[in-house]
Protein backbone atom coordinates (compact mmCIF):
# COMPACT_ATOMS: atom_id res chain seq x y z
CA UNK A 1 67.93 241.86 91.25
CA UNK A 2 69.93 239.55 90.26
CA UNK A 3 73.53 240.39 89.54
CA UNK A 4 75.51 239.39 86.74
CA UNK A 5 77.91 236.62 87.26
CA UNK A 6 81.81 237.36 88.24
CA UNK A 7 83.99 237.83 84.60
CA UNK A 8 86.55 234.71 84.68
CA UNK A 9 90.31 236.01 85.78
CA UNK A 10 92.34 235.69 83.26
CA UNK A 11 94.91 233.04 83.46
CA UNK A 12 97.96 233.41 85.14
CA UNK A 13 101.16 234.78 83.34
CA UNK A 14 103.47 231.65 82.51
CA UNK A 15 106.08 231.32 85.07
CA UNK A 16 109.25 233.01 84.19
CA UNK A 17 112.97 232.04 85.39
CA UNK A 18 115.20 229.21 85.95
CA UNK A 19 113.49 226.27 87.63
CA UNK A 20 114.71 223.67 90.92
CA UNK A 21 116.57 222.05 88.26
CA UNK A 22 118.45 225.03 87.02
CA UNK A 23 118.98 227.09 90.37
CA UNK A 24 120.09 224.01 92.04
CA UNK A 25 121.04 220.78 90.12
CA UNK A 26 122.92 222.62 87.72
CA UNK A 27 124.42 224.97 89.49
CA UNK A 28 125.83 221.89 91.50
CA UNK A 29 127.20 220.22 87.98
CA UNK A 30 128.61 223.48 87.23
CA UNK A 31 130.69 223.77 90.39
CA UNK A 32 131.51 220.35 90.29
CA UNK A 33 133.20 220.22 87.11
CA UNK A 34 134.75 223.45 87.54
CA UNK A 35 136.18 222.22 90.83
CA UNK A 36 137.62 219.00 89.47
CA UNK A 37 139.28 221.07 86.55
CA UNK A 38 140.84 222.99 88.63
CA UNK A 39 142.52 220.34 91.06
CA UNK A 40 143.35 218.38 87.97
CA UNK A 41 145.20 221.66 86.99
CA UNK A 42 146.76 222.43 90.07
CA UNK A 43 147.52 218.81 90.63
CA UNK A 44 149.75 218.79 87.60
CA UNK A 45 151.28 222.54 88.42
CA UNK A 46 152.09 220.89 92.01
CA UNK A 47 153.63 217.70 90.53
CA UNK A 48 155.84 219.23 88.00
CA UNK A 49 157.22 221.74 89.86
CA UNK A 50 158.01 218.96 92.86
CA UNK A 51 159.44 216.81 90.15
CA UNK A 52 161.47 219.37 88.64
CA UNK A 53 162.93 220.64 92.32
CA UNK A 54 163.27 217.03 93.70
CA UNK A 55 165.10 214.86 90.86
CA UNK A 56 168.25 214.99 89.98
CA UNK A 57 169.42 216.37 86.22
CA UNK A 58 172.56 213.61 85.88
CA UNK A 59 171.86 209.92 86.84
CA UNK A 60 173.18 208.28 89.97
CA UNK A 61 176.44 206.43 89.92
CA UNK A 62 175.87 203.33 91.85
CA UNK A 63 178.11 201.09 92.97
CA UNK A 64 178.36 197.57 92.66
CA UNK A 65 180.19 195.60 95.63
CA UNK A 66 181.44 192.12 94.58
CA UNK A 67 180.76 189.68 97.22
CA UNK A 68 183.49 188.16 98.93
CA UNK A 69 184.26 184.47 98.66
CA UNK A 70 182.95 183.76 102.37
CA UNK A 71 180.00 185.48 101.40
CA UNK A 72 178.73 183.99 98.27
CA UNK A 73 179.81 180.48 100.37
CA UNK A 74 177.15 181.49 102.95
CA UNK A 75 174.53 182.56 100.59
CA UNK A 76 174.58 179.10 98.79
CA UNK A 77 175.12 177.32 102.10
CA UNK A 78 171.50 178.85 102.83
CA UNK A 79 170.30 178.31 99.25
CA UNK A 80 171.85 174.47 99.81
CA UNK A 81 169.60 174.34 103.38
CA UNK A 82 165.95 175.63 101.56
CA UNK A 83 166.59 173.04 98.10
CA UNK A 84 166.69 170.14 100.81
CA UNK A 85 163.74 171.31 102.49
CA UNK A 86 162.02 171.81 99.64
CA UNK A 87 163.12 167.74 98.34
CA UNK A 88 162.44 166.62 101.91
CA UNK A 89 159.01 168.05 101.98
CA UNK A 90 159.97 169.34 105.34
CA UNK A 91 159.08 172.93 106.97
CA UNK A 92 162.47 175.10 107.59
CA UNK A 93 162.58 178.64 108.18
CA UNK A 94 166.44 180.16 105.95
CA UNK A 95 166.34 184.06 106.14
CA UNK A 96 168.47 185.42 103.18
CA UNK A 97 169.60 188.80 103.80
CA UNK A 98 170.20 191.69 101.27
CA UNK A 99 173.38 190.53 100.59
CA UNK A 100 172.68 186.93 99.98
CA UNK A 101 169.89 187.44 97.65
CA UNK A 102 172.74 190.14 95.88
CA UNK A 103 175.27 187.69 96.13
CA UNK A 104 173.10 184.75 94.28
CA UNK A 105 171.94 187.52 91.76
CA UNK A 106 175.40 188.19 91.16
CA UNK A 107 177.04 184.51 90.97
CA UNK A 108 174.43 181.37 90.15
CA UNK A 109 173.58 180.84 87.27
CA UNK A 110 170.09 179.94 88.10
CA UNK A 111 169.45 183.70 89.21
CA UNK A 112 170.19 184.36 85.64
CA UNK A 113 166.97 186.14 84.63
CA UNK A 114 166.89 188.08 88.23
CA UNK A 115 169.79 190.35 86.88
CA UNK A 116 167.65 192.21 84.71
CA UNK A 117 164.42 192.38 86.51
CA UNK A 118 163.28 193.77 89.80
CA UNK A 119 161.36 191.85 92.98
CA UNK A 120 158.18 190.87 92.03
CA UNK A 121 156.23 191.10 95.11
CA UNK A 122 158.15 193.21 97.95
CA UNK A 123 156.60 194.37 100.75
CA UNK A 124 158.06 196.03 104.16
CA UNK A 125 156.78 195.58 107.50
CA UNK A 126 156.83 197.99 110.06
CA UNK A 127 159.66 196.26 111.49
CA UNK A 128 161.59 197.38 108.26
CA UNK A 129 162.34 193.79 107.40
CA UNK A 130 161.49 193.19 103.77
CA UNK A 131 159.88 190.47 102.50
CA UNK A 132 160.30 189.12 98.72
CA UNK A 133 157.97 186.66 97.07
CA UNK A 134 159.51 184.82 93.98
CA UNK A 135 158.64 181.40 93.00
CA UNK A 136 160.46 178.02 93.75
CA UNK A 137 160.87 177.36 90.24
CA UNK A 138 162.74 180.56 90.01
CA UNK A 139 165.33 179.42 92.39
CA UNK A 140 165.76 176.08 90.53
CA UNK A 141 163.49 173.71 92.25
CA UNK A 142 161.05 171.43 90.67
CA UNK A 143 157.60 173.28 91.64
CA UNK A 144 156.53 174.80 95.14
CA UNK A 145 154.51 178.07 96.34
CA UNK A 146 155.28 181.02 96.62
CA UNK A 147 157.92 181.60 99.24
């Protein structure tokens, strides 16, 4: 006798739950962004309360020294030695100090527009010797690189 054939199984339920993409992606996005909000907020809690305990409520008195004669006739002494170069088309090495570069700030005319505005380019060695790009037209010269 033949038996009847097997009834068909009825199809499995549809699959219920979150997915890969919502157990794991997600989950990661989620984190992430939460994670960046709150460094962005404690960033800016840190910051303020730093600024607020490190600066100063009144501004700084500073004091301007006026350079002495000898001085500002040793700064353009070295200013005199770097135009020659410069219309000799010769190499030279002139090292201007703090004081010189101060001292033409404060007394040539040519430095005019350096009274108001900050070095352009400074940068500071590990030697601590600082070193200040500004332009030979700048300095009163006809044209040049950068020095």
């Amino acid at each position: 006798m033949d038996s009847p054939p097997p009834a068909p199984l009825p199809p499995p339920p549809p699959a219920r739950g979150m997915g890969c993409f919502a157990k794991g992606c997600l989950t990661l996005i989620i984190v992430a962004v939460a994670l960046f909000i709150v460094c962005l907020c404690g960033g800016w809690f840190v910051l303020t309360r730093f600024a607020d305990k490190f600066t100063a409520t009144q501004p700084a008195m500073v004091e301007v020294q006026q350079p002495t004669p000898a001085e500002a006739q040793a700064a353009q002494a070295k200013r005199e030695a770097l135009r020659a170069a410069i219309r000799n088309n010769q190499e030279t090495t002139v090292e201007f100090t703090a004081d010189d570069l101060n001292t033409l700030i404060a007394n040539d005319p040519d430095f005019r527009r350096a009274r108001t505005s900050s070095c352009r380019d400074c940068r500071f060695s590990r030697f601590t010797r600082s070193q200040c790009a500004t332009r030979f037209t700048e300095m009163g010269a006809a044209t040049g690189p950068l020095v």
